[in-house]
C-alpha atoms as a PDB file:
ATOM      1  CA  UNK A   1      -9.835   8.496   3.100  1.00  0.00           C
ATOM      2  CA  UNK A   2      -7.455  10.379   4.828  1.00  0.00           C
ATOM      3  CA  UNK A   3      -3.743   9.147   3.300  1.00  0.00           C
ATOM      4  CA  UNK A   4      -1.689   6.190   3.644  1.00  0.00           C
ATOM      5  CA  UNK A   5       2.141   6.328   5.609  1.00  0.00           C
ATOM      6  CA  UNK A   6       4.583   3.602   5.007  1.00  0.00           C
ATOM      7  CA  UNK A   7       7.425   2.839   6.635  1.00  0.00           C
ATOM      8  CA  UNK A   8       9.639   0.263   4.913  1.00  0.00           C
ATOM      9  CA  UNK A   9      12.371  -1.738   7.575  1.00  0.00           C
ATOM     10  CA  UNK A  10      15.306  -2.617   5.468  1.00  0.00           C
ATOM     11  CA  UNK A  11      18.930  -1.909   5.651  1.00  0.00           C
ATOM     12  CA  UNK A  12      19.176  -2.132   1.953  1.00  0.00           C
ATOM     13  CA  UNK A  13      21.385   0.622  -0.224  1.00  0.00           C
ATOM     14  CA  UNK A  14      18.562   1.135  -1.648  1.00  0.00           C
ATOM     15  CA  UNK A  15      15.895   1.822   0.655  1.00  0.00           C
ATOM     16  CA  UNK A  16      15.054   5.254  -0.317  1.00  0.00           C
ATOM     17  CA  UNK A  17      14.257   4.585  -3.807  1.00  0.00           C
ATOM     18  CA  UNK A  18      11.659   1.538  -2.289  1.00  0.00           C
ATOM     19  CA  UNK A  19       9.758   3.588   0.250  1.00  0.00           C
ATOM     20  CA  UNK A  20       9.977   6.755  -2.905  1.00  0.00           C
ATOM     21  CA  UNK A  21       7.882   4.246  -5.423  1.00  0.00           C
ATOM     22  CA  UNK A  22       5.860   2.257  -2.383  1.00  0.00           C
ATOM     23  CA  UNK A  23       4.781   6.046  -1.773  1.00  0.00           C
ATOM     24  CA  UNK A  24       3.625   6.606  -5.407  1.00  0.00           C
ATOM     25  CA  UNK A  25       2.304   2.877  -5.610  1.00  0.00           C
ATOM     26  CA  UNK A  26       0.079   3.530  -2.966  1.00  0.00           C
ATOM     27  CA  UNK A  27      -0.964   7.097  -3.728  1.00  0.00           C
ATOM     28  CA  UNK A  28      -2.261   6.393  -6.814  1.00  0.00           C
ATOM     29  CA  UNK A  29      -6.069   5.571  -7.562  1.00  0.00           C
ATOM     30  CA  UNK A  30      -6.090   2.277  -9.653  1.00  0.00           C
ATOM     31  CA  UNK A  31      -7.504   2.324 -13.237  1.00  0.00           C
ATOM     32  CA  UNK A  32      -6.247   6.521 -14.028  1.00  0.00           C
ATOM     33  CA  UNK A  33      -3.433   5.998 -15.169  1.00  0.00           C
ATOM     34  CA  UNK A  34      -3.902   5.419 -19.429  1.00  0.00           C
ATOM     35  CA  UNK A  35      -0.686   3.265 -19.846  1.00  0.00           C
ATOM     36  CA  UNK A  36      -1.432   0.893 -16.813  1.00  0.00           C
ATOM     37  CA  UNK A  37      -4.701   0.855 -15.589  1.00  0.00           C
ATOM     38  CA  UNK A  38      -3.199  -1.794 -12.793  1.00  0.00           C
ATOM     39  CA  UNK A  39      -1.234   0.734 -11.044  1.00  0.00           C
ATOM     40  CA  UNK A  40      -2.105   1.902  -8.088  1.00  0.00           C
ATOM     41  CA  UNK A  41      -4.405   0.961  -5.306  1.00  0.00           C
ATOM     42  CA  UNK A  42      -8.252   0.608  -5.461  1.00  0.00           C
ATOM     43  CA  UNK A  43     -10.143   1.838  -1.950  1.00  0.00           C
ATOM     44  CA  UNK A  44     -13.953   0.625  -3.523  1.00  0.00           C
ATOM     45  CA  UNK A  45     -13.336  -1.895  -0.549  1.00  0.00           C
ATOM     46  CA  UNK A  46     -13.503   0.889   1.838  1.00  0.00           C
ATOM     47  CA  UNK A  47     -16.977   0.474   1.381  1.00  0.00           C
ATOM     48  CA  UNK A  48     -17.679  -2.923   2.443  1.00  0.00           C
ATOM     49  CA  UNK A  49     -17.877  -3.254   6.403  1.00  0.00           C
ATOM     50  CA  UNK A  50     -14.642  -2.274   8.296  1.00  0.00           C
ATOM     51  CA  UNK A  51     -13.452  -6.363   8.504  1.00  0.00           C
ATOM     52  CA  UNK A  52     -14.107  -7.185   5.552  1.00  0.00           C
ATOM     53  CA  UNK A  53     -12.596  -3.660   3.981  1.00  0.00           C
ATOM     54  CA  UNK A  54      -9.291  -4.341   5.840  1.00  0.00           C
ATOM     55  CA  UNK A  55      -9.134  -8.175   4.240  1.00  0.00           C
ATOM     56  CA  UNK A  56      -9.537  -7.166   1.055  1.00  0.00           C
ATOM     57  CA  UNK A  57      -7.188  -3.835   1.210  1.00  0.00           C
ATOM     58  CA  UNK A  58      -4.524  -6.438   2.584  1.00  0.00           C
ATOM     59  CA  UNK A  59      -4.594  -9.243  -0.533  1.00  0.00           C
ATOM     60  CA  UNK A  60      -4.709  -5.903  -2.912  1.00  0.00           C
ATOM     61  CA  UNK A  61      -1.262  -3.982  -0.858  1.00  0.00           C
ATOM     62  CA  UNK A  62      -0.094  -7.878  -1.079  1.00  0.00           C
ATOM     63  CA  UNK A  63      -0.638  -7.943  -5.218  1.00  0.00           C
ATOM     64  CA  UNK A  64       0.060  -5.285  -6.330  1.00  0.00           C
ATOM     65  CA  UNK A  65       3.821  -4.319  -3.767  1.00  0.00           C
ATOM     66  CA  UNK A  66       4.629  -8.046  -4.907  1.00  0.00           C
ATOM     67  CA  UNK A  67       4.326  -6.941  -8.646  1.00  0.00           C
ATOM     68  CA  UNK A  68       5.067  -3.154  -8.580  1.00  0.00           C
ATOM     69  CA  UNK A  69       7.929  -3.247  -6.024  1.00  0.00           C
ATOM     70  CA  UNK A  70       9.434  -6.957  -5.382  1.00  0.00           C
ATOM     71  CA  UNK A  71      11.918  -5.291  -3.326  1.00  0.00           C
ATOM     72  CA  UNK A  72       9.614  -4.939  -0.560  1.00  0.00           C
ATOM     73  CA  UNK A  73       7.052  -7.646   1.406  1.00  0.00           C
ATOM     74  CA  UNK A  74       3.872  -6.538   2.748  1.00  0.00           C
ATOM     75  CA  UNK A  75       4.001  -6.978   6.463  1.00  0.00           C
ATOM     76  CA  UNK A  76       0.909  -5.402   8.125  1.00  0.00           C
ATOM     77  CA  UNK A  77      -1.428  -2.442   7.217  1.00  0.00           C
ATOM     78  CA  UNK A  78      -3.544  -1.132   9.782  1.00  0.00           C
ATOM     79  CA  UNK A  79      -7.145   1.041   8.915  1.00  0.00           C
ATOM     80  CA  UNK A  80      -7.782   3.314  11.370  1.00  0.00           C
ATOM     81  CA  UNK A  81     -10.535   5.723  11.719  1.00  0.00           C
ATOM     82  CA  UNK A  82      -9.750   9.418  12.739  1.00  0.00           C
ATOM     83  CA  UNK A  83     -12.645  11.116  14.607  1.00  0.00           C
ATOM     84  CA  UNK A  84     -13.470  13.434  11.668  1.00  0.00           C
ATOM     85  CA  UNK A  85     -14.603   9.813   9.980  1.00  0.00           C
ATOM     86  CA  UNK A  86     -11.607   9.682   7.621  1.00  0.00           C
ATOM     87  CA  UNK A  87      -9.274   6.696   7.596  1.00  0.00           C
ATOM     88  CA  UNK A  88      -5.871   6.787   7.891  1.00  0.00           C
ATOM     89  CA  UNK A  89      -3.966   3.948   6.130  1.00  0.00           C
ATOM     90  CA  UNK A  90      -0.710   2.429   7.615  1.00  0.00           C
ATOM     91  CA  UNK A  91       1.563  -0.145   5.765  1.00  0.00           C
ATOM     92  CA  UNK A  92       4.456  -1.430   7.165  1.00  0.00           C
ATOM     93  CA  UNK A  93       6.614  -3.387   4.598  1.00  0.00           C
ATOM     94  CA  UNK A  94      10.037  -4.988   4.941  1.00  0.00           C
ATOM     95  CA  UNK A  95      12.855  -5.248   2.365  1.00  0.00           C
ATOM     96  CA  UNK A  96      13.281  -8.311   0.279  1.00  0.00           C
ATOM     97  CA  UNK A  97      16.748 -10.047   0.438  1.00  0.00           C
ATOM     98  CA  UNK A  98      18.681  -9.326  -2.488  1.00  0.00           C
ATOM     99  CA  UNK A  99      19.254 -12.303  -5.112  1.00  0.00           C
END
């Protein structure tokens, strides 16, 4: 695993606070943090064979942006494989209309 960008399109005040805790969302390894052991993403899927790794990554970014961030709707991640044999994450989310 090589990282994970996101890049949130919304022309909401408060964009920058969105992308600041999609950033942290995804950056952190679910089950270490001792108050939530929900938070953050789990990569054991990056195990499983590249189709089936990107399915699963997709309905856990879905879950867990839908419960950690509402503001923001999962539109697409992309896997892709850098020639060193890492993977590069990319998530591409949109703003939620405010209620």
């Amino acid at each position: 695993m090589n990282g994970v960008t996101v890049d949130l399109m919304s022309g909401r005040e408060d964009r920058e606070e969105i992308l600041r805790n999609l950033n942290t969302l995804l950056g952190i390894r679910a089950g270490t943090q001792p108050v939530d052991r929900e938070l953050g993403i789990s990569w054991e899927c990056l195990d499983l064979a590249p189709e089936a790794a990107e399915a699963v990554l997709m309905v856990e970014l879905e879950q867990k942006i839908r419960k950690y961030e509402p503001r923001a709707e999962l539109m697409e991640a992309e896997m892709e494989r850098l020639d060193d044999g890492t993977l590069q994450v990319h998530v591409h989310c949109a703003g939620r209309e405010e209620e």
